[in-house]
PDB file of N, CA and C in Angstrom:
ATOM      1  N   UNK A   1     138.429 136.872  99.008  1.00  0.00           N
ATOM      2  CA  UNK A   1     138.154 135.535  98.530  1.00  0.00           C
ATOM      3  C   UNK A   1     137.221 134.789  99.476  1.00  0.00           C
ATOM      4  N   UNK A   2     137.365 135.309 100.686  1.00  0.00           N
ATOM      5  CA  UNK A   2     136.313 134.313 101.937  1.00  0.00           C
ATOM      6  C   UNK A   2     135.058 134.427 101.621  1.00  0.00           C
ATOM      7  N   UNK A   3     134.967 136.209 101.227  1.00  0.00           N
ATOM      8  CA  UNK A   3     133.643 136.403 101.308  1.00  0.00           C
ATOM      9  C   UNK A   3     132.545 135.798 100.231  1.00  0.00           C
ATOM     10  N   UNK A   4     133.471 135.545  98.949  1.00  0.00           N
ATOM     11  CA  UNK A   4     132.724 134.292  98.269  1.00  0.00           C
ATOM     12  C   UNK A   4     132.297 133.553  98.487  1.00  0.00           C
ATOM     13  N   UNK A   5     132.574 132.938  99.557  1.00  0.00           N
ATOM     14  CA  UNK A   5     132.024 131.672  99.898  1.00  0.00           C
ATOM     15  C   UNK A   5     130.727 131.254 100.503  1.00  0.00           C
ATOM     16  N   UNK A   6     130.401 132.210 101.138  1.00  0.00           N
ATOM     17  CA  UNK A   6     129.237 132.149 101.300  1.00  0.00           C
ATOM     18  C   UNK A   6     127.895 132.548 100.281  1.00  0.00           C
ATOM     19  N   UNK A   7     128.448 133.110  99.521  1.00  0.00           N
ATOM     20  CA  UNK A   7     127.762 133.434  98.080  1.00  0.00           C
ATOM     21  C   UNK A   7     127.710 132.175  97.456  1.00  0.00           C
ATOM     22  N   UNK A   8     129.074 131.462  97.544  1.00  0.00           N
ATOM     23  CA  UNK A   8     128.765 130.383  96.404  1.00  0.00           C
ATOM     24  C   UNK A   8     127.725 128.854  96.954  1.00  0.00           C
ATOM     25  N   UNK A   9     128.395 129.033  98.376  1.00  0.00           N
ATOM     26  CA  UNK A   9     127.383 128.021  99.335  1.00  0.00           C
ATOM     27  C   UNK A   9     126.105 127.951  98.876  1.00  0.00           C
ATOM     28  N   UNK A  10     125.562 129.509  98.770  1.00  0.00           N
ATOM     29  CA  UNK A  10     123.841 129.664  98.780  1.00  0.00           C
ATOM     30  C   UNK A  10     123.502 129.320  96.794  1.00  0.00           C
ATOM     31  N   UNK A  11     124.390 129.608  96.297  1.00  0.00           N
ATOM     32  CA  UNK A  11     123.894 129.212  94.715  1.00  0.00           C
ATOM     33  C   UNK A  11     123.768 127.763  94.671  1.00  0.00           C
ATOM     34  N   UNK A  12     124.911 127.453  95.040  1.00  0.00           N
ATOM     35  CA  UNK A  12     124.736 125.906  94.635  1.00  0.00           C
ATOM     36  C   UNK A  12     123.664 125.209  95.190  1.00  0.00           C
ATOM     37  N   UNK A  13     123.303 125.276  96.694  1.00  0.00           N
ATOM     38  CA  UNK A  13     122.202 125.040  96.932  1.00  0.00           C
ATOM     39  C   UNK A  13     120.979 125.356  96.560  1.00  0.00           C
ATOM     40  N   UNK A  14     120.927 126.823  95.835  1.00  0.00           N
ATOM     41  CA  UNK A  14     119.758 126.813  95.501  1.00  0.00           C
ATOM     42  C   UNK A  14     119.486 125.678  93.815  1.00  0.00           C
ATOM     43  N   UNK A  15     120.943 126.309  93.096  1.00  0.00           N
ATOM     44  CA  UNK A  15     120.857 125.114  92.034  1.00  0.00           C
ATOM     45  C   UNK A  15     120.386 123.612  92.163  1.00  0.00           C
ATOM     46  N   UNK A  16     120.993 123.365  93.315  1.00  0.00           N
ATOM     47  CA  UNK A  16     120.697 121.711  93.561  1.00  0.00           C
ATOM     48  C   UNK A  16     119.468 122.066  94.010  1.00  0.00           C
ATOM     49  N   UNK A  17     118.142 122.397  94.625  1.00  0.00           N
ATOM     50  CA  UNK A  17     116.899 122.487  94.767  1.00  0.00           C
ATOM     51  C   UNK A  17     116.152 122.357  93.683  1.00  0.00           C
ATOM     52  N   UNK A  18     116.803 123.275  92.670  1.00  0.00           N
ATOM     53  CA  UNK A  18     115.742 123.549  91.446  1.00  0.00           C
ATOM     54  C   UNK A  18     116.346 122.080  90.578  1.00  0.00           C
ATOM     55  N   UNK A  19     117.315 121.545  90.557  1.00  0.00           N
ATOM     56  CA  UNK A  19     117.361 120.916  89.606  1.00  0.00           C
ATOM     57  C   UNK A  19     116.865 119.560  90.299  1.00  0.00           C
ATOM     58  N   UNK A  20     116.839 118.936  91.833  1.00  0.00           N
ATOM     59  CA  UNK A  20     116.093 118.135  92.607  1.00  0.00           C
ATOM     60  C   UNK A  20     114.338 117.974  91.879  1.00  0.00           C
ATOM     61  N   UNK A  21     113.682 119.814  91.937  1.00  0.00           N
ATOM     62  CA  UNK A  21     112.514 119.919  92.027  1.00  0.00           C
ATOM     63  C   UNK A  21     112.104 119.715  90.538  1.00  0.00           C
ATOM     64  N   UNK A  22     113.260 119.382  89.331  1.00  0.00           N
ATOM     65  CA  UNK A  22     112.997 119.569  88.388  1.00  0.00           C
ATOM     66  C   UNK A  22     112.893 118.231  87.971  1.00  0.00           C
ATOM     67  N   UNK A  23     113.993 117.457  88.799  1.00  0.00           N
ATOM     68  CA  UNK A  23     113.635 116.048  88.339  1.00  0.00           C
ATOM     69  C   UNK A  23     112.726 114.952  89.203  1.00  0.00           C
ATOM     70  N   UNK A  24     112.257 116.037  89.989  1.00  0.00           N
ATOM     71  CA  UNK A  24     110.614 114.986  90.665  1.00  0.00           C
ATOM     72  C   UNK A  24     110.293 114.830  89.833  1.00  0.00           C
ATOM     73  N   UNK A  25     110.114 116.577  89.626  1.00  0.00           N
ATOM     74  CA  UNK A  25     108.359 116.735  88.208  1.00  0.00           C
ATOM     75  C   UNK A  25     108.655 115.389  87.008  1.00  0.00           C
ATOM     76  N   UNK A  26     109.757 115.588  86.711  1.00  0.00           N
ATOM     77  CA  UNK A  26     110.211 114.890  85.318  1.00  0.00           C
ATOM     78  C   UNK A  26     110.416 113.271  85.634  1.00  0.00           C
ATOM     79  N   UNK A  27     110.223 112.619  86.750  1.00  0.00           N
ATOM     80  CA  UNK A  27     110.303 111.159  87.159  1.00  0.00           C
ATOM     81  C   UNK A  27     108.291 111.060  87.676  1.00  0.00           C
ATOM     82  N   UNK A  28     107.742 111.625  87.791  1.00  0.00           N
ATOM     83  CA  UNK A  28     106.060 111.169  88.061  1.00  0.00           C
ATOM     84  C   UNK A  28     105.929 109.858  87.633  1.00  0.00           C
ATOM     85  N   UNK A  29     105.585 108.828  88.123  1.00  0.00           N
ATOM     86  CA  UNK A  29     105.119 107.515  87.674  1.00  0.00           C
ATOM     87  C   UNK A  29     106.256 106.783  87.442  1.00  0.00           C
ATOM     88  N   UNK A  30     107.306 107.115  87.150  1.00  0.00           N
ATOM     89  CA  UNK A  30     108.526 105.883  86.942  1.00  0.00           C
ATOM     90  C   UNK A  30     109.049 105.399  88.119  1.00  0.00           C
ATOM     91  N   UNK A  31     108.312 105.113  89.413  1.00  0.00           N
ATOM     92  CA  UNK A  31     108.374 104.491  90.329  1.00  0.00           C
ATOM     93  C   UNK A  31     107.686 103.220  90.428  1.00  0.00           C
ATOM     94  N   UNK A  32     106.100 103.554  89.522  1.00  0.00           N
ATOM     95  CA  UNK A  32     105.251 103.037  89.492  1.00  0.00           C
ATOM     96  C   UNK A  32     105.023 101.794  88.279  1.00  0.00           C
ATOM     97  N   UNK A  33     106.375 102.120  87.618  1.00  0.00           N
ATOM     98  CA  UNK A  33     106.442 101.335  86.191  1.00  0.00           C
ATOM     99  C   UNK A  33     107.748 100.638  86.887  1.00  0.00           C
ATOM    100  N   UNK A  34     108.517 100.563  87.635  1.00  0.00           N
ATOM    101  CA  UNK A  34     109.043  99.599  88.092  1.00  0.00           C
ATOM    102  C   UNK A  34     108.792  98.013  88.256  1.00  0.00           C
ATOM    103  N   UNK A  35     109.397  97.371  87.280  1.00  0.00           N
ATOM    104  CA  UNK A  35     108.724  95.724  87.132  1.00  0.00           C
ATOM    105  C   UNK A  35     107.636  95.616  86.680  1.00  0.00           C
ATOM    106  N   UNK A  36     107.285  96.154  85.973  1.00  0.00           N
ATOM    107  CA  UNK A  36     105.737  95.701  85.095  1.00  0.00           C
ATOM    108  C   UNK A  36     105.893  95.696  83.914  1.00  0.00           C
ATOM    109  N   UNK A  37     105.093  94.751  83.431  1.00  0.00           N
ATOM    110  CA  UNK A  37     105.306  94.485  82.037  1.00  0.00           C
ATOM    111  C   UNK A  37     104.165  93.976  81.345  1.00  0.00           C
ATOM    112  N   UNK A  38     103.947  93.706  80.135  1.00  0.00           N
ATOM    113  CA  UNK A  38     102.822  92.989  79.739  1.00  0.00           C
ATOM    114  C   UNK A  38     102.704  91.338  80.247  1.00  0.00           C
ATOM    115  N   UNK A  39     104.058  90.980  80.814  1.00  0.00           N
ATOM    116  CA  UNK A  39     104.205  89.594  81.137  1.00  0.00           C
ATOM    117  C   UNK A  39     103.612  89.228  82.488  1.00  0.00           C
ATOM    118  N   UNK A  40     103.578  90.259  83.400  1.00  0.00           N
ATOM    119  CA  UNK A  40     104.096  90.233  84.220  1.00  0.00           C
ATOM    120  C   UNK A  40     101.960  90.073  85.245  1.00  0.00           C
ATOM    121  N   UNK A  41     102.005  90.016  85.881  1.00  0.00           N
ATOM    122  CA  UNK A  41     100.593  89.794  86.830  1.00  0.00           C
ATOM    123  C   UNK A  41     100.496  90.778  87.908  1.00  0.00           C
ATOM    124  N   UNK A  42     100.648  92.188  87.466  1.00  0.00           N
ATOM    125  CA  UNK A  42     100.642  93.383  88.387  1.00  0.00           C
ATOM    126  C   UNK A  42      99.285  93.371  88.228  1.00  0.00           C
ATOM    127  N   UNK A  43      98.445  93.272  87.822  1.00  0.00           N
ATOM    128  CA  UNK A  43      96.918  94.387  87.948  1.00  0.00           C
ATOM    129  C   UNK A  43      96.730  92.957  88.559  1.00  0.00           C
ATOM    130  N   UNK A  44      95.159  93.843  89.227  1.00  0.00           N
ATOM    131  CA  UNK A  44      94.172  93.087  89.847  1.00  0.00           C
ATOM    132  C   UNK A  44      93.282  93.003  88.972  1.00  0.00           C
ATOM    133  N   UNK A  45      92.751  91.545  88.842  1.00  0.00           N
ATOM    134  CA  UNK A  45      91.937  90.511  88.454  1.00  0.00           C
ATOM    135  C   UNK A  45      90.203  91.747  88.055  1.00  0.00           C
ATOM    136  N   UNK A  46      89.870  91.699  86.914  1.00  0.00           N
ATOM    137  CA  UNK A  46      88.305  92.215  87.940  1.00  0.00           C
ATOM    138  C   UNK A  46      87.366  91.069  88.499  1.00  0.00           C
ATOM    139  N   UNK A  47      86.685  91.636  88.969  1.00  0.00           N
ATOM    140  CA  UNK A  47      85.753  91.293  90.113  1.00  0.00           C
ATOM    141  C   UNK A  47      84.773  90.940  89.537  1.00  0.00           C
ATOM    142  N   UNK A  48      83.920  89.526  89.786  1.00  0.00           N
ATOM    143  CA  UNK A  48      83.068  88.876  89.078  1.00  0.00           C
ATOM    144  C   UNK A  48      81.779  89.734  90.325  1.00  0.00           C
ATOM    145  N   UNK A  49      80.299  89.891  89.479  1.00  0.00           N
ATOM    146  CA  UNK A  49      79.389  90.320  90.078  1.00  0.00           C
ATOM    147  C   UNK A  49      79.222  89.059  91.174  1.00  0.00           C
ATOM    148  N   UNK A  50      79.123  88.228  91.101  1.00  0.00           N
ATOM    149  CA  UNK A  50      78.696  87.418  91.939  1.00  0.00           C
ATOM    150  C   UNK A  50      79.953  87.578  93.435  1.00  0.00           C
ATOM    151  N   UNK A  51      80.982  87.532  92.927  1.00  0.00           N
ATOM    152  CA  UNK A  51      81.972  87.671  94.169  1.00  0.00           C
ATOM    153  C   UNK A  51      81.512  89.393  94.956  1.00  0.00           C
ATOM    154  N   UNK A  52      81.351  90.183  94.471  1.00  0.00           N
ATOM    155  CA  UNK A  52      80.836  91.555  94.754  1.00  0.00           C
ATOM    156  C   UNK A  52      79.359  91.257  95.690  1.00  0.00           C
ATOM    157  N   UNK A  53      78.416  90.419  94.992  1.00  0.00           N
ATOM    158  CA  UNK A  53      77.203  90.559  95.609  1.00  0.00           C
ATOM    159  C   UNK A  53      77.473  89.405  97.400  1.00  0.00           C
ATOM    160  N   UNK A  54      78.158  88.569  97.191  1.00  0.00           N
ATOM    161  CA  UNK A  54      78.590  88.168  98.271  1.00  0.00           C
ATOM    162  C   UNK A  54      79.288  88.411  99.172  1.00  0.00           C
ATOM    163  N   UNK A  55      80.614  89.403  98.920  1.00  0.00           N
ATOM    164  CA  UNK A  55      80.979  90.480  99.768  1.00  0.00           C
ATOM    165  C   UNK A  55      79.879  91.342 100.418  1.00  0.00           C
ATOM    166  N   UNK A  56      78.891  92.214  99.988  1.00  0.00           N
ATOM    167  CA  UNK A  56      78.033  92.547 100.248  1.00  0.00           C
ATOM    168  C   UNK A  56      76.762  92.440 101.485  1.00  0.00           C
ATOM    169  N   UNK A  57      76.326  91.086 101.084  1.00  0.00           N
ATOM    170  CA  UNK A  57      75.665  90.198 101.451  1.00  0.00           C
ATOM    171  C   UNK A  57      76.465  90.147 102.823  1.00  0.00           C
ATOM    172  N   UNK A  58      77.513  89.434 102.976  1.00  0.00           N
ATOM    173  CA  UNK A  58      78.386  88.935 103.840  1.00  0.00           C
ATOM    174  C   UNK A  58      78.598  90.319 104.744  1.00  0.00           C
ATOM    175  N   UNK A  59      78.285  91.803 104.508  1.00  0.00           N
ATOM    176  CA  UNK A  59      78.313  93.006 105.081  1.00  0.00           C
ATOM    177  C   UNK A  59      77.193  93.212 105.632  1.00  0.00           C
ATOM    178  N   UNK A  60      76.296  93.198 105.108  1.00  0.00           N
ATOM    179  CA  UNK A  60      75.165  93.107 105.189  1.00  0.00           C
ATOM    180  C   UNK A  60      74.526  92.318 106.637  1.00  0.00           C
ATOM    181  N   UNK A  61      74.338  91.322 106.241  1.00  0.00           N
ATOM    182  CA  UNK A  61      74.444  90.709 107.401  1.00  0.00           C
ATOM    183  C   UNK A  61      75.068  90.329 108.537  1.00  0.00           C
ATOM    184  N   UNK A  62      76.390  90.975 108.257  1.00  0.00           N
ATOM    185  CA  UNK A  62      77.026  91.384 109.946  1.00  0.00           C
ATOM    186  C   UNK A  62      76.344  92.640 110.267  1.00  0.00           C
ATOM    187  N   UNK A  63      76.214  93.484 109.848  1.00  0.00           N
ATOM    188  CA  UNK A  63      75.503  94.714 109.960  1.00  0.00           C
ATOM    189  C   UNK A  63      73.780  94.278 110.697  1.00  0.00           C
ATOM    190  N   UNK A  64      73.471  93.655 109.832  1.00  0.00           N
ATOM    191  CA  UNK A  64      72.190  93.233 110.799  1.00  0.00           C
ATOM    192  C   UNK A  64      72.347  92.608 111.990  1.00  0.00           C
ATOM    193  N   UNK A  65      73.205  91.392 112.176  1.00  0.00           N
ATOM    194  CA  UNK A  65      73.475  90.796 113.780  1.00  0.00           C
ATOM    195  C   UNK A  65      73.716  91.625 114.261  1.00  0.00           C
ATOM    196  N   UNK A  66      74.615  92.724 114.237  1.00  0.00           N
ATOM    197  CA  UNK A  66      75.018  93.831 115.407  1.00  0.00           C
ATOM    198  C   UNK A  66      73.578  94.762 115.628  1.00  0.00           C
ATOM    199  N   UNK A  67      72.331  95.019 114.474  1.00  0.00           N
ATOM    200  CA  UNK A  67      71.279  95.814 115.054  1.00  0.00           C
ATOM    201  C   UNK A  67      70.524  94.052 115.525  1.00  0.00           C
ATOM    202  N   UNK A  68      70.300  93.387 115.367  1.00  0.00           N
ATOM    203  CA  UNK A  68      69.763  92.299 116.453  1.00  0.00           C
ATOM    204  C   UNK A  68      70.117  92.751 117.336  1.00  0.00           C
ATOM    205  N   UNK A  69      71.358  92.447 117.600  1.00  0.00           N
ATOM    206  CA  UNK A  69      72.235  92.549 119.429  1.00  0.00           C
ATOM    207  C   UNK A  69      71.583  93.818 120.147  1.00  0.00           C
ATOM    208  N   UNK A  70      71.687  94.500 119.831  1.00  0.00           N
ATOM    209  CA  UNK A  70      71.338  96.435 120.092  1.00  0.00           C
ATOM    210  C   UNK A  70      69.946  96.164 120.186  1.00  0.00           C
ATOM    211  N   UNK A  71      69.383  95.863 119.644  1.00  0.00           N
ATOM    212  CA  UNK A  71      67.564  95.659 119.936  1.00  0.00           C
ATOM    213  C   UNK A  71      67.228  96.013 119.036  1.00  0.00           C
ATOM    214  N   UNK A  72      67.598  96.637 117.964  1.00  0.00           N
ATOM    215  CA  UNK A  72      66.900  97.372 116.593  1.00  0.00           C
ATOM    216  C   UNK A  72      66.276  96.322 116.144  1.00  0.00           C
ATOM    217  N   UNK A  73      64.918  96.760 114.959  1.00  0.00           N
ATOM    218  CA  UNK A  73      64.639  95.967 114.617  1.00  0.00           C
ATOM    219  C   UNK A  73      65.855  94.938 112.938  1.00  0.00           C
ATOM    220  N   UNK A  74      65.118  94.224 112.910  1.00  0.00           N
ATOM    221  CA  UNK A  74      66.214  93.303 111.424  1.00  0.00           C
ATOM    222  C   UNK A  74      66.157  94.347 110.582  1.00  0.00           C
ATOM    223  N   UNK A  75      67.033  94.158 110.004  1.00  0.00           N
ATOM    224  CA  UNK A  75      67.037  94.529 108.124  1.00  0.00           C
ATOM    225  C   UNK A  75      66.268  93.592 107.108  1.00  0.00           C
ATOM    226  N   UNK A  76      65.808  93.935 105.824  1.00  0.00           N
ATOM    227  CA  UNK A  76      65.647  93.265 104.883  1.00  0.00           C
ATOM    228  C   UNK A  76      67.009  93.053 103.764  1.00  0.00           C
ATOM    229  N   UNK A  77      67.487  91.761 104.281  1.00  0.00           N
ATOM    230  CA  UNK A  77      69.163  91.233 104.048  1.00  0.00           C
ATOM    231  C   UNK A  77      68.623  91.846 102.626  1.00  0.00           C
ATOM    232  N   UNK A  78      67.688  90.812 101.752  1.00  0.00           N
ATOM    233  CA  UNK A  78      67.856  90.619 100.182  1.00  0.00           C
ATOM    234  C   UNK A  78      67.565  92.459  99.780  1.00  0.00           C
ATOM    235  N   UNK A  79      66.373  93.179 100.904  1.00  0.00           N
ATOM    236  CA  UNK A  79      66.211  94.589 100.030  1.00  0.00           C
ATOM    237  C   UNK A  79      67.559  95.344 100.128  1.00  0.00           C
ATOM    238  N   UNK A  80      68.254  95.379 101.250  1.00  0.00           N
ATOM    239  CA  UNK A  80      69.408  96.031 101.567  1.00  0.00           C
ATOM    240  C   UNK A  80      70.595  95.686 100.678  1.00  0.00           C
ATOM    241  N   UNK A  81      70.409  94.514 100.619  1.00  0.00           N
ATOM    242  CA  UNK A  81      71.828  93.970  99.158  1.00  0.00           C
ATOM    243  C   UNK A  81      71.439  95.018  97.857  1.00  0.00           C
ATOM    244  N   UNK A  82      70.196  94.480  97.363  1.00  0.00           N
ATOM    245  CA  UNK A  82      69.483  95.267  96.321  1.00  0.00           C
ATOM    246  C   UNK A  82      70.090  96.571  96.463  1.00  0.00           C
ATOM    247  N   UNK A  83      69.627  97.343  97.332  1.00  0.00           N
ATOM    248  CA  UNK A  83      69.810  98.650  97.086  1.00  0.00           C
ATOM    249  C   UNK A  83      70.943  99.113  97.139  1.00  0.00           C
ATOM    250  N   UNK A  84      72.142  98.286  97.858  1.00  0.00           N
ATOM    251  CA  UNK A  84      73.532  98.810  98.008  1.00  0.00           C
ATOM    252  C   UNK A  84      73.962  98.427  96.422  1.00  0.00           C
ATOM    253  N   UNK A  85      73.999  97.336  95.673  1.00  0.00           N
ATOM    254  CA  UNK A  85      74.251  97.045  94.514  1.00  0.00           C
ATOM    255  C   UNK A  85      74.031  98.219  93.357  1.00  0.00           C
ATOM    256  N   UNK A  86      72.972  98.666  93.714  1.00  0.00           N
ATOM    257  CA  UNK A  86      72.002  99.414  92.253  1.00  0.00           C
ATOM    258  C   UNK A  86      72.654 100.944  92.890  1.00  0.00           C
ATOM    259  N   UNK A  87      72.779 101.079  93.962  1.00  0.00           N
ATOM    260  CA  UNK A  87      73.117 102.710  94.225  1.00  0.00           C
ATOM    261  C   UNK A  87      74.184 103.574  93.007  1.00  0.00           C
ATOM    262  N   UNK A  88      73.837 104.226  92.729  1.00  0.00           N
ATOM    263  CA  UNK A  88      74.814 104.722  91.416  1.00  0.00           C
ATOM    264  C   UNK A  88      75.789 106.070  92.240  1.00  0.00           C
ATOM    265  N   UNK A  89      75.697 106.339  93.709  1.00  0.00           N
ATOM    266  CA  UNK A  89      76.947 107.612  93.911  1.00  0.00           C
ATOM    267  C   UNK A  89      77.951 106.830  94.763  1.00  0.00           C
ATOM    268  N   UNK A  90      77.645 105.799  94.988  1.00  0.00           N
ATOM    269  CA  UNK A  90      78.982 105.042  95.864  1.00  0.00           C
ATOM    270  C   UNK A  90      78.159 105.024  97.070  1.00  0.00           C
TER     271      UNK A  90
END
């Protein structure tokens, strides 16, 4: 009868693994649906172009004071906005 026991130790554990690994798979995203609703103000807002081009801008030109400081020459703030805006791979 002892020697069962260690037989039955290792099933059950393996049972409880597979049925653990079975109900990850089967819970995906219902962490993520926690409190949301159509009522509710989970998503983010989108982003007006103008707030985007001023983030930008506002990058931009810290990026240039630091090549001032360094000695580089300036950037062209307005060409450099331009081109970060229009870039189509990120």
């Amino acid at each position: 009868m002892q020697d069962l026991l260690p037989v039955v130790v290792v099933v059950v554990v393996i049972l409880a693994g597979v049925v653990a690994v079975a109900l990850a798979f089967g819970a995906r995203g219902t962490y993520d649906q926690i409190g949301r609703s159509d009522i509710t103000f989970d998503r983010e807002a989108p982003r007006s172009t103008n707030d985007l081009r001023a983030e930008v801008r506002a990058f931009v030109e810290a990026r240039n004071e630091r090549r001032i400081a360094r000695g580089e020459p300036p950037l062209d703030v307005e060409a450099e906005v331009e081109r970060r805006l229009t870039r189509q791979d990120g």
